[in-house]
Protein backbone atom coordinates (compact mmCIF):
# COMPACT_ATOMS: atom_id res chain seq x y z
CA UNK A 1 74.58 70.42 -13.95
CA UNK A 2 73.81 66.70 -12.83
CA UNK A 3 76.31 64.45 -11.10
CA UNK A 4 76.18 61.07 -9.96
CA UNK A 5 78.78 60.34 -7.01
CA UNK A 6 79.21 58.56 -4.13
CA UNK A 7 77.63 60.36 -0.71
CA UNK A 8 80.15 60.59 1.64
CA UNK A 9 78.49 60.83 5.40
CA UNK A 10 81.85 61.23 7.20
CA UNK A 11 85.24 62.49 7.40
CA UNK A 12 86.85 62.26 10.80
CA UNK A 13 90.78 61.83 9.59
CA UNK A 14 92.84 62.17 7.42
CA UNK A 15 93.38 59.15 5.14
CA UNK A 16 89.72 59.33 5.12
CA UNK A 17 89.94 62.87 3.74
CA UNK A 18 91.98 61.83 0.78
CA UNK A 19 89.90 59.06 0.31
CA UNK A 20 86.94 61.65 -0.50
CA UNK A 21 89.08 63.72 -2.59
CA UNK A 22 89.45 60.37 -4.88
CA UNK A 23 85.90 59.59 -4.35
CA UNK A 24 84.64 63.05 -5.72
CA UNK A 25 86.80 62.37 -9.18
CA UNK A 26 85.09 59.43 -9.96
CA UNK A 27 81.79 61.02 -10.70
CA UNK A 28 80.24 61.25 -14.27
CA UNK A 29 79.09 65.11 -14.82
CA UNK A 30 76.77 66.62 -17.71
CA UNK A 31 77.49 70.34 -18.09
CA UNK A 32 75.05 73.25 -19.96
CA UNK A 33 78.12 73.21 -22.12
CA UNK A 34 76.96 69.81 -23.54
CA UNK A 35 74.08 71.10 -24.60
CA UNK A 36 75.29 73.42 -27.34
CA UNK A 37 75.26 70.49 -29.73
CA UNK A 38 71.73 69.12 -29.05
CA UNK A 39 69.15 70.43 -30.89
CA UNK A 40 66.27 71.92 -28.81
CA UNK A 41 63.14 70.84 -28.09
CA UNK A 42 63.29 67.56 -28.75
CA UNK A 43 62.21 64.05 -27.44
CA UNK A 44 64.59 61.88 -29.35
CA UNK A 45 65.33 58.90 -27.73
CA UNK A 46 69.26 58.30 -27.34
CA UNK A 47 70.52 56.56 -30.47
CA UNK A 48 73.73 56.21 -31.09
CA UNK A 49 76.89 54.38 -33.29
CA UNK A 50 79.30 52.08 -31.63
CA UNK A 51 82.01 49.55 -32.94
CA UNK A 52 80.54 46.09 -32.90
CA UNK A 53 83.34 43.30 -33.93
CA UNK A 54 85.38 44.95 -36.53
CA UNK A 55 82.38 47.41 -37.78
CA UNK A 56 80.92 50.84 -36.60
CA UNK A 57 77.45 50.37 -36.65
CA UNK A 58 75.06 53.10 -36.57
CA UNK A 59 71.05 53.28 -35.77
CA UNK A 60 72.12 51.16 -31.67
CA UNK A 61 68.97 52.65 -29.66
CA UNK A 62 69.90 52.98 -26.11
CA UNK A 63 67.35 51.50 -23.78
CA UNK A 64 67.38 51.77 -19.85
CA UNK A 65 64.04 49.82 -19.79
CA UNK A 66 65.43 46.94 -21.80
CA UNK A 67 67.17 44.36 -19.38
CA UNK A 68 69.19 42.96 -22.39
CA UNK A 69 70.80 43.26 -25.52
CA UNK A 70 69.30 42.81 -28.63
CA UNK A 71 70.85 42.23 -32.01
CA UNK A 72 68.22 42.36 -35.12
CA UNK A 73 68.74 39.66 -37.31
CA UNK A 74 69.96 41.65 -40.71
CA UNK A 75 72.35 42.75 -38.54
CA UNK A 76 73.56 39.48 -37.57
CA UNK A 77 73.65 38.63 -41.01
CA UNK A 78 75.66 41.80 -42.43
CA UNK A 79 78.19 41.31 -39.95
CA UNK A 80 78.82 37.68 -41.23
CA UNK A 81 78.46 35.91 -38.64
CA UNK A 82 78.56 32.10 -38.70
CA UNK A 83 75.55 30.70 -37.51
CA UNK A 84 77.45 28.27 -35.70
CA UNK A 85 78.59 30.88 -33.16
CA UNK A 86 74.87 31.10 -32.19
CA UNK A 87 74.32 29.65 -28.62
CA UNK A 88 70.49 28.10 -27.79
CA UNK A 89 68.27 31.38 -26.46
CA UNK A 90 67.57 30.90 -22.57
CA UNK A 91 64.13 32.44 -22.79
CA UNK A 92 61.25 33.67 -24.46
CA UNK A 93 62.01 37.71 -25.28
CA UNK A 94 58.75 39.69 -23.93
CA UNK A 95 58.17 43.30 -24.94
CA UNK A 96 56.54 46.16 -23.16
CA UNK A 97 53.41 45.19 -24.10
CA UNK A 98 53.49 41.50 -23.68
CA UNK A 99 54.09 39.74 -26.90
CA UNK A 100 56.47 37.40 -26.81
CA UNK A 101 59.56 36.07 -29.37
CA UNK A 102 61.79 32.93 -29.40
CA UNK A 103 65.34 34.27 -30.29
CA UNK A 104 67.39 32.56 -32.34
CA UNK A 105 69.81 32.61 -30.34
CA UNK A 106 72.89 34.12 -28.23
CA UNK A 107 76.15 35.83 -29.48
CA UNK A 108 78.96 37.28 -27.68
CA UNK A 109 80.64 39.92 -29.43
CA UNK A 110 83.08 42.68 -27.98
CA UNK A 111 81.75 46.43 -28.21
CA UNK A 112 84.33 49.32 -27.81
CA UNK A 113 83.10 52.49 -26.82
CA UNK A 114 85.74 55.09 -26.66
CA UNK A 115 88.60 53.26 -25.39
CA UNK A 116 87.40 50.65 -23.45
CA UNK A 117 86.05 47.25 -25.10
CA UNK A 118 83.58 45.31 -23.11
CA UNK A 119 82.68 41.39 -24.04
CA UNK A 120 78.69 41.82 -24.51
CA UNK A 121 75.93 38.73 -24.98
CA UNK A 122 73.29 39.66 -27.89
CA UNK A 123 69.88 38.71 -27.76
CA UNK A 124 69.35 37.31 -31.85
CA UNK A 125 65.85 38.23 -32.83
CA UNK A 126 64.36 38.08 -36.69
CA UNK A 127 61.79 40.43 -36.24
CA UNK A 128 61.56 44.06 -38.23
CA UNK A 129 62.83 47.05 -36.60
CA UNK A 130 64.32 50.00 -37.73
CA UNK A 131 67.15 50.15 -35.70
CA UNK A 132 70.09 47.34 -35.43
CA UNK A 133 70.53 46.77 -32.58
CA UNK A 134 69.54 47.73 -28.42
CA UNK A 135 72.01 48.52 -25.54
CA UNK A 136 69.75 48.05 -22.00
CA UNK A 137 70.82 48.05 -18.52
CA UNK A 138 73.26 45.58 -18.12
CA UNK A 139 75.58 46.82 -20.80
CA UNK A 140 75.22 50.16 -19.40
CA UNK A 141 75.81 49.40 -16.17
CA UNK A 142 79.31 46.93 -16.84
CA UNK A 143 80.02 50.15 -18.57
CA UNK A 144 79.23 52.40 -15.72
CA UNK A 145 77.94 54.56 -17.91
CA UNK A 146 75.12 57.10 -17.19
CA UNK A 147 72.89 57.85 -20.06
CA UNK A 148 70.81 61.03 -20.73
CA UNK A 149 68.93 61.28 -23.67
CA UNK A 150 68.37 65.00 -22.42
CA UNK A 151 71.97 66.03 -23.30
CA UNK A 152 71.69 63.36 -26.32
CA UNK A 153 75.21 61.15 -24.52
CA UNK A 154 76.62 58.33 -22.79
CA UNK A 155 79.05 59.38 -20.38
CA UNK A 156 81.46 57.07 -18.58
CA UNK A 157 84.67 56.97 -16.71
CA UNK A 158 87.89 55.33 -18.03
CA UNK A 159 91.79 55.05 -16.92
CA UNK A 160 91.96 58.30 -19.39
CA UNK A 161 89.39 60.14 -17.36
CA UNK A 162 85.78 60.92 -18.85
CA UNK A 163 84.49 59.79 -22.11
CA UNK A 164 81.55 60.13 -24.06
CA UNK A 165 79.58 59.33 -26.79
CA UNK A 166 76.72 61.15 -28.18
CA UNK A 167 73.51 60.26 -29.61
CA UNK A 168 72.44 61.17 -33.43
CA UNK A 169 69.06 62.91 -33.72
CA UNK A 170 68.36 62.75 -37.29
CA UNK A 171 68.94 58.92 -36.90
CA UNK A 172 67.10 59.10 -33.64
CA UNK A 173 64.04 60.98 -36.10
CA UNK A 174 63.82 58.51 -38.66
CA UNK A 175 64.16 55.61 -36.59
CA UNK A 176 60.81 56.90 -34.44
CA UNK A 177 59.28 57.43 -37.61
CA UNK A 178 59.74 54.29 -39.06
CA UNK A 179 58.30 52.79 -36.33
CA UNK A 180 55.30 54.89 -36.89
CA UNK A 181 54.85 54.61 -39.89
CA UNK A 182 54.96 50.68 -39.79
CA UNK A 183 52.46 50.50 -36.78
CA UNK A 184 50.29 52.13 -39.08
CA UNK A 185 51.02 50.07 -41.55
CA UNK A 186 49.99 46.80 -39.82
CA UNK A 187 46.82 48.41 -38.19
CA UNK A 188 45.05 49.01 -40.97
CA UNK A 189 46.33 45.46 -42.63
CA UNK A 190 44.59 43.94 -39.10
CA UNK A 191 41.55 45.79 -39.39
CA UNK A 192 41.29 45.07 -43.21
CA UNK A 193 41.44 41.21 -42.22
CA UNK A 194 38.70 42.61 -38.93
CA UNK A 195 41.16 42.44 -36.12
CA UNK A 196 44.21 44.71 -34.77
CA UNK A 197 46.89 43.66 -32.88
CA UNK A 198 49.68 46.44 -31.98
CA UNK A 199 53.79 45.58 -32.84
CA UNK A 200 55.78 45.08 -29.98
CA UNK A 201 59.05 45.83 -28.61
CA UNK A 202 61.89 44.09 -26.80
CA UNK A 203 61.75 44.09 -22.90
CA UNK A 204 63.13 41.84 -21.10
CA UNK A 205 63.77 37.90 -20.46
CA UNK A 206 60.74 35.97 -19.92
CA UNK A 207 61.62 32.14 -18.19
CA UNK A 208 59.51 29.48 -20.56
């Protein structure tokens, strides 16, 4: 079982005492019970579906290492959105491994997870990917959701009490091996032409 509360160092009266009572209830908590629907071993990364606008869109990878949100073009595109809603991109979007895109732009577009609904700004990028979209850090954390891609959920705390979402591992499957598949793809197209230059992913802002 893994919890994520706040420590409490002290209690020394009363009022204080209830306030840890209250304290302990807003904690996010991922039971062996949640298990049972996860198919083990894996080492699936979290993807999961979530309602973007007015459509539930599937193949959303789940990034903690990504410090914002990025919509893939076709997905801009299926969800009809005017391109006059895009705002001018900030900065240069750098992946893990250093390449660099100029987005197209910015959109704001409200996500509901569960019950909540949560104004988010996308990061518009026309490059391929297999998946539509990515959820990093700061959408997570506005959430105050905790993700574990070891239990395959989000897990976050509403007026209701606990919610969750959970991840899709046959999604999760293809998705990885699309992304193979294509890296393989453009290596040996590179090394036909006598160089090789490995695909990138999205990262993180990157001031120009």
């Amino acid at each position: 079982m893994i919890k994520q509360m706040h420590e409490v160092l002290s209690v020394q009266s009363l009022p204080k005492k209830i306030k840890t009572v209250e304290t302990e209830r807003e904690c996010v908590t991922f039971f062996q019970a949640d298990l049972e629907r996860v198919q083990h071993p894996h080492s699936d990364l979290l993807v999961v579906q979530l309602r973007i606008g007015e459509y539930d869109v599937k193949r959303i990878l789940v990034d903690t290492g990504s410090s914002v949100e990025v919509m893939y073009y076709d997905l801009f595109k299926q969800l009809n959105i005017s391109q006059d809603q895009l705002k001018p991109a900030r900065a240069l979007l750098v992946g893990f491994n250093a390449q660099a895109h100029w987005p197209l732009g910015t959109v704001s577009l409200k996500i509901r997870v569960g019950s909540p609904e949560l104004m988010t700004e996308f990061v518009v990028v026309d490059i391929p990917s297999p998946y539509n979209a990515i959820m990093g850090r700061d959408w997570l954390h506005r959430m105050k959701g905790v993700a574990s891609t070891f239990h395959q959920a989000i897990k976050f705390l509403t007026l209701r009490g606990e919610e969750a979402i959970y991840g899709d591992q046959v999604a999760a499957k293809q998705c990885y091996l699309a992304t193979v598949l294509t890296k393989m793809a453009m290596k040996r197209s590179s090394n036909d032409r006598g160089g090789y230059r490995s695909a990138g992913g999205c990262g993180s802002w990157s001031r120009g």
